[in-house]
PDB file of N, CA and C in Angstrom:
ATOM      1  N   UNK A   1       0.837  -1.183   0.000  1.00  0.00           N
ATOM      2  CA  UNK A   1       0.000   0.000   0.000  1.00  0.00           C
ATOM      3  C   UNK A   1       0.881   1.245   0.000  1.00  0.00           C
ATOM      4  N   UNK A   2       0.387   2.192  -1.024  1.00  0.00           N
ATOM      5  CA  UNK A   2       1.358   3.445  -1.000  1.00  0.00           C
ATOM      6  C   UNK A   2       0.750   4.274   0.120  1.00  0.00           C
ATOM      7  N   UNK A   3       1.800   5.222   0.891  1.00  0.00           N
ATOM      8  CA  UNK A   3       1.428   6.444   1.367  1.00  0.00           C
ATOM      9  C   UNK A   3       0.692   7.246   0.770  1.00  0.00           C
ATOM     10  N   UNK A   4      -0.258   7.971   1.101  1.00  0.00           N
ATOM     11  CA  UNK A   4      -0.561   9.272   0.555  1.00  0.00           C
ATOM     12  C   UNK A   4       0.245  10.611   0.325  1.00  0.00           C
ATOM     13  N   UNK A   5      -0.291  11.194  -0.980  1.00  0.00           N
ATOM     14  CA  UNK A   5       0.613  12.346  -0.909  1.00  0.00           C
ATOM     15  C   UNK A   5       0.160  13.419  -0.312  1.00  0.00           C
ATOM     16  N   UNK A   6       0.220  14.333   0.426  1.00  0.00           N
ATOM     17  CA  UNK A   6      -0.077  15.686   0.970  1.00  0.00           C
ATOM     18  C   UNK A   6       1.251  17.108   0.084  1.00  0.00           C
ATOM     19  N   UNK A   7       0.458  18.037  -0.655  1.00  0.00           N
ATOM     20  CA  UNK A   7       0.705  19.383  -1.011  1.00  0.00           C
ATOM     21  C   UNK A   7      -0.056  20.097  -0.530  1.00  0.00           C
ATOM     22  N   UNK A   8       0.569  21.301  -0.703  1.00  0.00           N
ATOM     23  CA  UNK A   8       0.213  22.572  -0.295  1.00  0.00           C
ATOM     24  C   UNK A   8       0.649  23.570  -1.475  1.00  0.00           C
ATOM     25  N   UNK A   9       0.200  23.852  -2.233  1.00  0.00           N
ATOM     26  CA  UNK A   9       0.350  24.673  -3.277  1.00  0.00           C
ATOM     27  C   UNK A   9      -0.122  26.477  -3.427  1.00  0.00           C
ATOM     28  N   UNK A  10       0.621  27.134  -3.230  1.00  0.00           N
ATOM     29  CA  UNK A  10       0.304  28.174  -3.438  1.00  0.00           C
ATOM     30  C   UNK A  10       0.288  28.983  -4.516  1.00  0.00           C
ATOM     31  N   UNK A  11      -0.752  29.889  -4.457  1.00  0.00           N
ATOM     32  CA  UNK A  11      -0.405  30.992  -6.014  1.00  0.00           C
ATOM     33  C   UNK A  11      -0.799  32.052  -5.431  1.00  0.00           C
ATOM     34  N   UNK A  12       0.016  32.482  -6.216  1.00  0.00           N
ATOM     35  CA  UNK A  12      -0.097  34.734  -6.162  1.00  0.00           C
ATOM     36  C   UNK A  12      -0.877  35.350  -7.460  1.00  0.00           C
ATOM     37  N   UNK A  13      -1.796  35.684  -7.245  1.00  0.00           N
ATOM     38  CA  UNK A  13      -2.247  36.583  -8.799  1.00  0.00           C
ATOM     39  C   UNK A  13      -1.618  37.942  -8.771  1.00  0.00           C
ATOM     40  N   UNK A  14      -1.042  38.060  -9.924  1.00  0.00           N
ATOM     41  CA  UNK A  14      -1.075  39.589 -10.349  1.00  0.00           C
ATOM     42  C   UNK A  14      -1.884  40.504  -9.937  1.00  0.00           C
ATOM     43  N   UNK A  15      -1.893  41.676  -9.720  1.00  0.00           N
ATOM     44  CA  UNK A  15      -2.538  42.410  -9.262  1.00  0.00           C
ATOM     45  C   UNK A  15      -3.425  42.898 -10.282  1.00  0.00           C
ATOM     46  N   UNK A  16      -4.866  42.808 -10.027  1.00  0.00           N
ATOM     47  CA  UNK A  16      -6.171  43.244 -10.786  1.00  0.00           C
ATOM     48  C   UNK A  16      -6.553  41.464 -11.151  1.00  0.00           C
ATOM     49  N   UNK A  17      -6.146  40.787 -10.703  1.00  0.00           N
ATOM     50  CA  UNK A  17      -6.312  39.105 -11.340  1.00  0.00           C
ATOM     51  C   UNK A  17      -6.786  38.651 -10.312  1.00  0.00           C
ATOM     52  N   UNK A  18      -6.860  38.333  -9.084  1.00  0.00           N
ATOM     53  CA  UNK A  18      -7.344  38.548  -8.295  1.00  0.00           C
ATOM     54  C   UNK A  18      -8.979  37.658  -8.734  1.00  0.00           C
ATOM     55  N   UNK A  19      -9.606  37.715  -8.591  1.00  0.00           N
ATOM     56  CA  UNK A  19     -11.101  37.443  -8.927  1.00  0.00           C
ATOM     57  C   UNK A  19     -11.094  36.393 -10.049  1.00  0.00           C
ATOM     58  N   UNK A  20     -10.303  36.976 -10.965  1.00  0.00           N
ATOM     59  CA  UNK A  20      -9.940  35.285 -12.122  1.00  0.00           C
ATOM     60  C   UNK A  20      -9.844  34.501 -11.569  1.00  0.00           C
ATOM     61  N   UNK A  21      -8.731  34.272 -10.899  1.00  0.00           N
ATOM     62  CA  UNK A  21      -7.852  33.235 -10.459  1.00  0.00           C
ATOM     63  C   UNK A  21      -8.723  32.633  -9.572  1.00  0.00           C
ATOM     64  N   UNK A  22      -9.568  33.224  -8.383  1.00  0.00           N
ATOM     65  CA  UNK A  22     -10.663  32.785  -7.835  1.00  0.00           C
ATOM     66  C   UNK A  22     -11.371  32.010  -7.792  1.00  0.00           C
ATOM     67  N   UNK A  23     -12.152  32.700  -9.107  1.00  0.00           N
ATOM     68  CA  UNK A  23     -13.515  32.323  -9.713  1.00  0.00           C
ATOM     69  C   UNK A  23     -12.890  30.916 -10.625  1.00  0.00           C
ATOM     70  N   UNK A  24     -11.701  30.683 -11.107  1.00  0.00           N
ATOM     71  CA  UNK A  24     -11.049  29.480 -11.889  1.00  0.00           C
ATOM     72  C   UNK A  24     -10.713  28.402 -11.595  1.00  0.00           C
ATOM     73  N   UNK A  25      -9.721  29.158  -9.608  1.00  0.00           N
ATOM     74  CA  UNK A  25      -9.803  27.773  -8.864  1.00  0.00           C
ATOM     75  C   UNK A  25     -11.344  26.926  -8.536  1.00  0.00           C
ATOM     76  N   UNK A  26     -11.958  28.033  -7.998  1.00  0.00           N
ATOM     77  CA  UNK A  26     -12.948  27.748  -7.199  1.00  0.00           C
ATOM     78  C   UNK A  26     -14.225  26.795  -8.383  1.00  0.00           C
ATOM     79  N   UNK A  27     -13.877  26.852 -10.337  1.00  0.00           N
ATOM     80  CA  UNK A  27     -14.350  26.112 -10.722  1.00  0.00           C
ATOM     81  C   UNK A  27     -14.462  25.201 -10.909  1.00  0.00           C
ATOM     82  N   UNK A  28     -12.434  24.805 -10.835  1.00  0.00           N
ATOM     83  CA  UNK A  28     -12.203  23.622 -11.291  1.00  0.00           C
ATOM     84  C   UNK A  28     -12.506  22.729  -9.805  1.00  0.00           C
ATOM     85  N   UNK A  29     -12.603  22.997  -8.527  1.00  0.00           N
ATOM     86  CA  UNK A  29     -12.722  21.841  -7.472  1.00  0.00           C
ATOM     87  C   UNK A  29     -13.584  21.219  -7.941  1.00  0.00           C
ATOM     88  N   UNK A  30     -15.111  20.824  -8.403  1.00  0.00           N
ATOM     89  CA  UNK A  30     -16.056  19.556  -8.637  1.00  0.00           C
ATOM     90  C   UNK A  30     -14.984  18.638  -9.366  1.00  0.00           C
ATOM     91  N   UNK A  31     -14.083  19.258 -10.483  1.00  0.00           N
ATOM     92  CA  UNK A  31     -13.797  18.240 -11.774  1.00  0.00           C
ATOM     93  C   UNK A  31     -12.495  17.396 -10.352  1.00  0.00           C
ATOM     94  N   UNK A  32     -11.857  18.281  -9.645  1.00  0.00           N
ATOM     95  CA  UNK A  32     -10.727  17.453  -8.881  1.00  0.00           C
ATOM     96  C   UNK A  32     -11.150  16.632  -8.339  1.00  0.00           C
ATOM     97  N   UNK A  33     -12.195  16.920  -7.620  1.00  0.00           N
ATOM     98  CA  UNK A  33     -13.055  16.111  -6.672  1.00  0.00           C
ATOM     99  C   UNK A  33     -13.377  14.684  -7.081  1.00  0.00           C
ATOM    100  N   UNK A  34     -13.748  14.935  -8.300  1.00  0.00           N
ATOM    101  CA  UNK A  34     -14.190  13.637  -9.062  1.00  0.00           C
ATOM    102  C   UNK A  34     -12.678  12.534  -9.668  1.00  0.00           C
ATOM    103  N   UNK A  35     -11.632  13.309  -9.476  1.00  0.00           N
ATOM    104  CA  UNK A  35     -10.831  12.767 -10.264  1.00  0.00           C
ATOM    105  C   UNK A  35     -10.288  11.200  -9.544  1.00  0.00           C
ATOM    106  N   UNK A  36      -9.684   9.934  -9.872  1.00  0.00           N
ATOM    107  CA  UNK A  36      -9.365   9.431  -9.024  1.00  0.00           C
ATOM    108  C   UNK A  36      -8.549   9.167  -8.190  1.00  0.00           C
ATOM    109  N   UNK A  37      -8.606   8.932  -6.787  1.00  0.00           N
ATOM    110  CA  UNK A  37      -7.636   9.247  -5.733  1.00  0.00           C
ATOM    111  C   UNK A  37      -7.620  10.805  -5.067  1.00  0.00           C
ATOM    112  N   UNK A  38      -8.414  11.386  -5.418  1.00  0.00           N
ATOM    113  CA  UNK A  38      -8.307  12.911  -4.606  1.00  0.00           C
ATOM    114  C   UNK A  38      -9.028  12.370  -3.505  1.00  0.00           C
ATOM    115  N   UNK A  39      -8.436  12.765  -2.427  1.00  0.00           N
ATOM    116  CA  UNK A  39      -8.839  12.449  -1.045  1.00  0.00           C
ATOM    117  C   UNK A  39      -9.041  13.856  -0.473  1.00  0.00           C
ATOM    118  N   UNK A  40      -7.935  15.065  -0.789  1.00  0.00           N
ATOM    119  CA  UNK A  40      -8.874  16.373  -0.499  1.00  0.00           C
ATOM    120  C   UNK A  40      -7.788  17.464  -1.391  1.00  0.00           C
ATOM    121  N   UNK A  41      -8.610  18.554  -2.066  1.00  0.00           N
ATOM    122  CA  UNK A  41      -8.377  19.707  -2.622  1.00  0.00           C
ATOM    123  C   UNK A  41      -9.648  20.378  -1.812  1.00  0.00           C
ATOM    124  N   UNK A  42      -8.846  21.638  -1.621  1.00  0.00           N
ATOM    125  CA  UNK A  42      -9.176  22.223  -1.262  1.00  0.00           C
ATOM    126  C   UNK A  42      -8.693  23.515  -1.083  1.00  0.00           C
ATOM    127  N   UNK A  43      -9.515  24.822  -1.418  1.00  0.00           N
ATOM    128  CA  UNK A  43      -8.860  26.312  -1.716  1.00  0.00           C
ATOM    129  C   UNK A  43      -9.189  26.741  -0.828  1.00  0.00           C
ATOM    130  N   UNK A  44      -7.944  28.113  -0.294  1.00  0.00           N
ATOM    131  CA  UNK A  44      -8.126  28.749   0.650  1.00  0.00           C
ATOM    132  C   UNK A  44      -7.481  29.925   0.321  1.00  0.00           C
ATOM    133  N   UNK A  45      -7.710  31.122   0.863  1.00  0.00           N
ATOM    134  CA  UNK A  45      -6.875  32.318   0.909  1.00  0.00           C
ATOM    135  C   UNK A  45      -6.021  32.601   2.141  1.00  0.00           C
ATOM    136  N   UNK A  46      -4.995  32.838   1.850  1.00  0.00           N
ATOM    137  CA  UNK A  46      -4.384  33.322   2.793  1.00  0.00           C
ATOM    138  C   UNK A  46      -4.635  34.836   3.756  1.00  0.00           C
ATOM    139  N   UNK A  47      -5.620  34.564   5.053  1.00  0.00           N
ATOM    140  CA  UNK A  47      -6.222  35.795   6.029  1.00  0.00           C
ATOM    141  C   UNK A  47      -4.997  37.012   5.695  1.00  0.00           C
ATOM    142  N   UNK A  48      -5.803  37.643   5.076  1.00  0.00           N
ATOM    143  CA  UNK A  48      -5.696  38.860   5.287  1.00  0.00           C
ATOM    144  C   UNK A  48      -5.367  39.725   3.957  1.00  0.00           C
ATOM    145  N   UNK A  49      -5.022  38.673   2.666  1.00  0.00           N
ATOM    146  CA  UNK A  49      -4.783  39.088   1.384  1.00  0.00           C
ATOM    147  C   UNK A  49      -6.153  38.949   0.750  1.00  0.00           C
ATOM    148  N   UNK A  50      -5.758  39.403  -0.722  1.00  0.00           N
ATOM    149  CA  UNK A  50      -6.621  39.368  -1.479  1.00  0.00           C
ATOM    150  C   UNK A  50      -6.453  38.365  -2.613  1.00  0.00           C
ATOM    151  N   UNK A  51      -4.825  38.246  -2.840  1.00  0.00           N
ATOM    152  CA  UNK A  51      -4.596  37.610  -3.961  1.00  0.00           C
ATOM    153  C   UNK A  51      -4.004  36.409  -3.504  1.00  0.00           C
ATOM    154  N   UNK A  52      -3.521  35.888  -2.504  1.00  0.00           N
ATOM    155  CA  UNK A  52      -2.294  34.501  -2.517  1.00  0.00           C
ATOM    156  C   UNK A  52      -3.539  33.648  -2.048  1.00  0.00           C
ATOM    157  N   UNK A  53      -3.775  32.381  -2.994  1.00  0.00           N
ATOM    158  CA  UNK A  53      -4.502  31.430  -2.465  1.00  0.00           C
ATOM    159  C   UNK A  53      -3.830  30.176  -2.423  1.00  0.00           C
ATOM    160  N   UNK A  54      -4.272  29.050  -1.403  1.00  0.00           N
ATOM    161  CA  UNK A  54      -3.275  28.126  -0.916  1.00  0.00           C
ATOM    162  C   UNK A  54      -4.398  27.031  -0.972  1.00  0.00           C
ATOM    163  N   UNK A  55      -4.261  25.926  -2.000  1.00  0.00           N
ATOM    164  CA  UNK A  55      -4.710  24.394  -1.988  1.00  0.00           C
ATOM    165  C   UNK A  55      -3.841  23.732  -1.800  1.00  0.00           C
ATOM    166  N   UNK A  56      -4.672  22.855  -0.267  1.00  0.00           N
ATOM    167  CA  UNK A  56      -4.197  21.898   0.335  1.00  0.00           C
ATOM    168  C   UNK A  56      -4.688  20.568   0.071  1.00  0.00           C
ATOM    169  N   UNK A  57      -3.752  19.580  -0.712  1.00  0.00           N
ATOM    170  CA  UNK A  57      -4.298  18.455  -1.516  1.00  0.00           C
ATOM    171  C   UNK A  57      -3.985  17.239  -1.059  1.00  0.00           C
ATOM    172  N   UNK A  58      -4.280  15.986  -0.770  1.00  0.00           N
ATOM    173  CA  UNK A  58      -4.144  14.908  -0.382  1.00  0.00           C
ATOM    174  C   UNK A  58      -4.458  13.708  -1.497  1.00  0.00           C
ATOM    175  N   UNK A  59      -3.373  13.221  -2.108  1.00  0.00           N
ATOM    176  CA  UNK A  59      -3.928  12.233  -3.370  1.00  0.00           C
ATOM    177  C   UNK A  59      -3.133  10.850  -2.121  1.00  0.00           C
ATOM    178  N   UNK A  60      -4.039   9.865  -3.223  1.00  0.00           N
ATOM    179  CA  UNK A  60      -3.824   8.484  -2.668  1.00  0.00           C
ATOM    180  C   UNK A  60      -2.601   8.064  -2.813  1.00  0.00           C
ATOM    181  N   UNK A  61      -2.325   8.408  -3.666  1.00  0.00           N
ATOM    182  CA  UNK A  61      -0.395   7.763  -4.382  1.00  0.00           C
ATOM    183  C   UNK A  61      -0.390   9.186  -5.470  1.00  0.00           C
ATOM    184  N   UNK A  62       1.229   8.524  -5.493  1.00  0.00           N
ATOM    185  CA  UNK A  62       2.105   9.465  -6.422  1.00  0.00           C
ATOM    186  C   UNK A  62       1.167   9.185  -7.885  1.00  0.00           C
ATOM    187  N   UNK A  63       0.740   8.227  -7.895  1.00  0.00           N
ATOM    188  CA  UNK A  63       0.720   7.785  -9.429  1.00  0.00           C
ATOM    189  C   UNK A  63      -0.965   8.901  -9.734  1.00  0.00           C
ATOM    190  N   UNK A  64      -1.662   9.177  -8.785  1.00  0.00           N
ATOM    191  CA  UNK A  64      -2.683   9.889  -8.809  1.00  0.00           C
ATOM    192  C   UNK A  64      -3.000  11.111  -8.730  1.00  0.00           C
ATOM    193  N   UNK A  65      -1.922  11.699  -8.105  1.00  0.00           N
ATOM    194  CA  UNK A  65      -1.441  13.162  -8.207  1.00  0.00           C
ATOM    195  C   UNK A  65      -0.885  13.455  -9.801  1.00  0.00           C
ATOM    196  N   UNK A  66       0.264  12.417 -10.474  1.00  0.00           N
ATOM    197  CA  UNK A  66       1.136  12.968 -11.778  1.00  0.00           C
ATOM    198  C   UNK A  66      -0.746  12.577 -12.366  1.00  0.00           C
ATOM    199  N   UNK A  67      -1.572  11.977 -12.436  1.00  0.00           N
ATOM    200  CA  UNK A  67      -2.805  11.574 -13.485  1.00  0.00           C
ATOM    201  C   UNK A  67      -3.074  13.308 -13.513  1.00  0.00           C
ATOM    202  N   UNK A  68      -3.526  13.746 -11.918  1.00  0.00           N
ATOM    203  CA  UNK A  68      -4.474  14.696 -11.886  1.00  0.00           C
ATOM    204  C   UNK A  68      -3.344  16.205 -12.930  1.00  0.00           C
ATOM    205  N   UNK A  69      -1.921  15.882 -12.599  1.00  0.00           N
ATOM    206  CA  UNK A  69      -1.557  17.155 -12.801  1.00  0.00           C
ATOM    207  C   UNK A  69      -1.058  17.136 -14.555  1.00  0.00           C
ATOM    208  N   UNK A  70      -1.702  16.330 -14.933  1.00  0.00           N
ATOM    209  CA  UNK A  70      -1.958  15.917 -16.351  1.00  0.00           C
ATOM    210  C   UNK A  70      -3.011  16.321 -17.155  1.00  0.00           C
ATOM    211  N   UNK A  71      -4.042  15.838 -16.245  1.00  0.00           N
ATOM    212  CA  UNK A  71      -5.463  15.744 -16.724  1.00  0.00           C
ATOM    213  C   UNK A  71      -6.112  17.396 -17.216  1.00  0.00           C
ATOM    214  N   UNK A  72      -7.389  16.964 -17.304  1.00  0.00           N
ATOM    215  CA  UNK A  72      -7.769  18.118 -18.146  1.00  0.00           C
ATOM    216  C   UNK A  72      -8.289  19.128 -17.058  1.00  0.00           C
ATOM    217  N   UNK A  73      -8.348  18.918 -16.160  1.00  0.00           N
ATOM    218  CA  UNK A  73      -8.461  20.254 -15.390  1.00  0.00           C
ATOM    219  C   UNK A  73      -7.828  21.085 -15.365  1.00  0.00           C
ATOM    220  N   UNK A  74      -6.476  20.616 -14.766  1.00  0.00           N
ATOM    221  CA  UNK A  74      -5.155  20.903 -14.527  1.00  0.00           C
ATOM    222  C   UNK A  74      -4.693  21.616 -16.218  1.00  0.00           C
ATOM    223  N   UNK A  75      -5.359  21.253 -16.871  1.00  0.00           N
ATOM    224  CA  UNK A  75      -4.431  21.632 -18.133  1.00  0.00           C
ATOM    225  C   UNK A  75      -5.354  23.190 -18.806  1.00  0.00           C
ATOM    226  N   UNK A  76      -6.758  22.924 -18.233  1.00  0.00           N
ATOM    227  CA  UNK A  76      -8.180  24.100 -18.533  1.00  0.00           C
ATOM    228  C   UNK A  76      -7.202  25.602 -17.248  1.00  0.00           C
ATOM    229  N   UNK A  77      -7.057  24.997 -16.013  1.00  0.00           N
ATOM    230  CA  UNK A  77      -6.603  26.126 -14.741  1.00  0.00           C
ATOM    231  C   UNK A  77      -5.470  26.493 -15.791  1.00  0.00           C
ATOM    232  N   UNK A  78      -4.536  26.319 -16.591  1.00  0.00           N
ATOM    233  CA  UNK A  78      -3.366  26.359 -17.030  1.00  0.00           C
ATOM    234  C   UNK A  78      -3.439  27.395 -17.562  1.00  0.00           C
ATOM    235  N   UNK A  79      -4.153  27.793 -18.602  1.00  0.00           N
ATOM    236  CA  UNK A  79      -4.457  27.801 -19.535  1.00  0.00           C
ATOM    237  C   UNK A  79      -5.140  29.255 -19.490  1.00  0.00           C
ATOM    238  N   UNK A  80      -5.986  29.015 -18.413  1.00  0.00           N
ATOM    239  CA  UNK A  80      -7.222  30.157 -18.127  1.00  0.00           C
ATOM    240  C   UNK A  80      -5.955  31.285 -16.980  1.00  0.00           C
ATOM    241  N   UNK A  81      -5.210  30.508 -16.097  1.00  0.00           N
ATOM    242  CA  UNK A  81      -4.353  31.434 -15.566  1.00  0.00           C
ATOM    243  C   UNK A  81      -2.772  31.772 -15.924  1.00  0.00           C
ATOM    244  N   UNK A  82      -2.548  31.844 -17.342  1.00  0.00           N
ATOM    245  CA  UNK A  82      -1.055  31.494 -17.764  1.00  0.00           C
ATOM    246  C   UNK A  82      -0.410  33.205 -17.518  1.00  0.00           C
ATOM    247  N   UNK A  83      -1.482  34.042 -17.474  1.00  0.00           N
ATOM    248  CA  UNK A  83      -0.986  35.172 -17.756  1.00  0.00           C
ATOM    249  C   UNK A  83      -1.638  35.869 -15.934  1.00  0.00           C
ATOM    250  N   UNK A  84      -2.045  35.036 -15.901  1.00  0.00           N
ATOM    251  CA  UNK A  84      -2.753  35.902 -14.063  1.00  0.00           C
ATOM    252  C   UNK A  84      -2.050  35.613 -13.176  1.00  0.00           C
ATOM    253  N   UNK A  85      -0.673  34.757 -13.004  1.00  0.00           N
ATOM    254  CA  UNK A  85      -0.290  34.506 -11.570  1.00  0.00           C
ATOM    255  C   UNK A  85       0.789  35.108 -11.647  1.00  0.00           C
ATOM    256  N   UNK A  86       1.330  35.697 -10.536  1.00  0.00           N
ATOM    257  CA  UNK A  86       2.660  36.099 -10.791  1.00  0.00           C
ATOM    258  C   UNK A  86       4.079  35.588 -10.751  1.00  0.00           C
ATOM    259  N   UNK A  87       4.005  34.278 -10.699  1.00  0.00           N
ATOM    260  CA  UNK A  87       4.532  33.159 -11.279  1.00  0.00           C
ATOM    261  C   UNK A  87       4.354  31.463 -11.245  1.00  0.00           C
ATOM    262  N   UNK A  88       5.399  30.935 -10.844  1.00  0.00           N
ATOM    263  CA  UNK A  88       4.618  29.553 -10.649  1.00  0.00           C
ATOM    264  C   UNK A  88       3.923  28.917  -9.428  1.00  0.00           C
ATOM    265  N   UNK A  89       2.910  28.224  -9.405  1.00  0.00           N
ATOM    266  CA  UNK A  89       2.723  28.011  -7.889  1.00  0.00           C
ATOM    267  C   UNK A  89       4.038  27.364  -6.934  1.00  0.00           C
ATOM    268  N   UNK A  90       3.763  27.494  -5.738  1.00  0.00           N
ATOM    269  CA  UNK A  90       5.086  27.074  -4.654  1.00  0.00           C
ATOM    270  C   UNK A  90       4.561  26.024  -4.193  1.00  0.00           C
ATOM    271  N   UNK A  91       4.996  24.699  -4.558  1.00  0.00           N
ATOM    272  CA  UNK A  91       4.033  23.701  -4.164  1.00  0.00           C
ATOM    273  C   UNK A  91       5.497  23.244  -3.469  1.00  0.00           C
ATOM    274  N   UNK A  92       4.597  22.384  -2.047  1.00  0.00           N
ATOM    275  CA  UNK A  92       5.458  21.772  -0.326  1.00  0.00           C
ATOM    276  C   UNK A  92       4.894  20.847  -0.398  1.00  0.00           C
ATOM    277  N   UNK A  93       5.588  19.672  -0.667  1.00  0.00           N
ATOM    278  CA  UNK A  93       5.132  18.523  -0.292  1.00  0.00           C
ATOM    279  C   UNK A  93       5.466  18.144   1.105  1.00  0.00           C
ATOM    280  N   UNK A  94       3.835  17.548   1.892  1.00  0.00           N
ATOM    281  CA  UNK A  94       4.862  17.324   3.418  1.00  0.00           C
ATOM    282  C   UNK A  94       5.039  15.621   3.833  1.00  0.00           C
ATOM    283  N   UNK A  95       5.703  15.436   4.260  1.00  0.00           N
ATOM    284  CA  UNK A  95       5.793  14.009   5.438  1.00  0.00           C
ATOM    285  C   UNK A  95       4.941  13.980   6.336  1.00  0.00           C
ATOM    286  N   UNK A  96       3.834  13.244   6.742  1.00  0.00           N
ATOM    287  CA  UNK A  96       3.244  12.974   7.154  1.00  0.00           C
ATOM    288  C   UNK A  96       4.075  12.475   9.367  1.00  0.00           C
ATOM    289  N   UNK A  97       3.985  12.965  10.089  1.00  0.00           N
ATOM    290  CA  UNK A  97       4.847  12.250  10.833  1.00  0.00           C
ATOM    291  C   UNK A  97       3.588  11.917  12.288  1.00  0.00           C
ATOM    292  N   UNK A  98       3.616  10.878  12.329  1.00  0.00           N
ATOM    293  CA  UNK A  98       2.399  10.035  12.846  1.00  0.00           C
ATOM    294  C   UNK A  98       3.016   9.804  14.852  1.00  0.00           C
ATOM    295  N   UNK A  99       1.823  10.848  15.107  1.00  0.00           N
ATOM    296  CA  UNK A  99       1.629  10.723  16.540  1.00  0.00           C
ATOM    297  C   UNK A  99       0.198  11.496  17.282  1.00  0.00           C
ATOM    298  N   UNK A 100       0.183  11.168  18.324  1.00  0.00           N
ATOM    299  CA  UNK A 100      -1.246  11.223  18.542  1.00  0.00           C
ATOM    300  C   UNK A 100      -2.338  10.728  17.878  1.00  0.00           C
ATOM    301  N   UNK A 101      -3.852  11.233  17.643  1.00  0.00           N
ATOM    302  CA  UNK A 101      -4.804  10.741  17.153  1.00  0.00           C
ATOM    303  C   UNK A 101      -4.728  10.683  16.040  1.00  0.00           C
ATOM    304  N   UNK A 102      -4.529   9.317  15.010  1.00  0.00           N
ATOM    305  CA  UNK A 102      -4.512   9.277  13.640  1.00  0.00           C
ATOM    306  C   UNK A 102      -5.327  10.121  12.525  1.00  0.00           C
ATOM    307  N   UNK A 103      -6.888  10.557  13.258  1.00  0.00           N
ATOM    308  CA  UNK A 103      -7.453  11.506  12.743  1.00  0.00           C
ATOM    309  C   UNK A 103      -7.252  12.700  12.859  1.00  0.00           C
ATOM    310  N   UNK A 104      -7.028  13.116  14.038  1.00  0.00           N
ATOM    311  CA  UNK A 104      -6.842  14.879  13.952  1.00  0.00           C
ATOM    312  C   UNK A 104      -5.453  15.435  14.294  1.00  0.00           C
ATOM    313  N   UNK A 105      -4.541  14.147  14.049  1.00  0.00           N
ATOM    314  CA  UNK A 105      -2.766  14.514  13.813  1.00  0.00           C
ATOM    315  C   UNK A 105      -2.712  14.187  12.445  1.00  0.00           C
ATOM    316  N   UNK A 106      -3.380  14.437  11.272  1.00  0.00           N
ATOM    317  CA  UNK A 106      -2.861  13.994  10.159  1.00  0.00           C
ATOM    318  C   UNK A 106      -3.854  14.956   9.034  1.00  0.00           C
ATOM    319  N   UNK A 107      -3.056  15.421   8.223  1.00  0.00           N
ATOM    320  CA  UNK A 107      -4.148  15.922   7.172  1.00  0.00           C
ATOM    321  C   UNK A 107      -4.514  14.915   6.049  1.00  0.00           C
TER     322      UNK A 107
END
């Protein structure tokens, strides 16, 4: 059985982009959702900005993350934000390091 993967991916929009980038993430989550092995995507902004938003993703295996960052979502967000971010996302992959309650010590 593989580990799961956990990212954290961030992006910065350009300034006035802002609301694209938004409205683009915030379309593509159903298609991630559905994809297989997403265990969680999920968008967030970083309190207190307007523009840096941060998805925190959990795929089943490696092999389901390279599908998703292939697939046609991933390739539609590309596409729709090539010119709105102010550069590439900063994606952290983390280690998982297992103590306490398996549920609420682990993302």
């Amino acid at each position: 059985m593989t580990d799961p993967v956990v990212l954290v991916a961030t992006m910065v929009a350009k300034p006035g982009q802002e609301e694209l980038v938004e409205k683009t993430l915030a379309a593509a989550l159903p298609k991630v959702h559905a994809e297989p092995g997403c265990l969680r995507y999920a968008l967030h902004r970083k309190a207190g900005t307007t523009g840096e938003f941060v998805m925190i993703e959990k795929w089943a295996s490696q092999e389901a993350l390279g599908a998703h960052m292939k697939g046609a979502a991933m390739r539609e967000v590309g596409a729709a934000l090539a010119q709105a971010l102010a550069g590439p996302p900063d994606m952290v992959f983390l280690d998982a390091i297992s103590a306490g309650d398996p549920d609420a010590g682990a993302v």
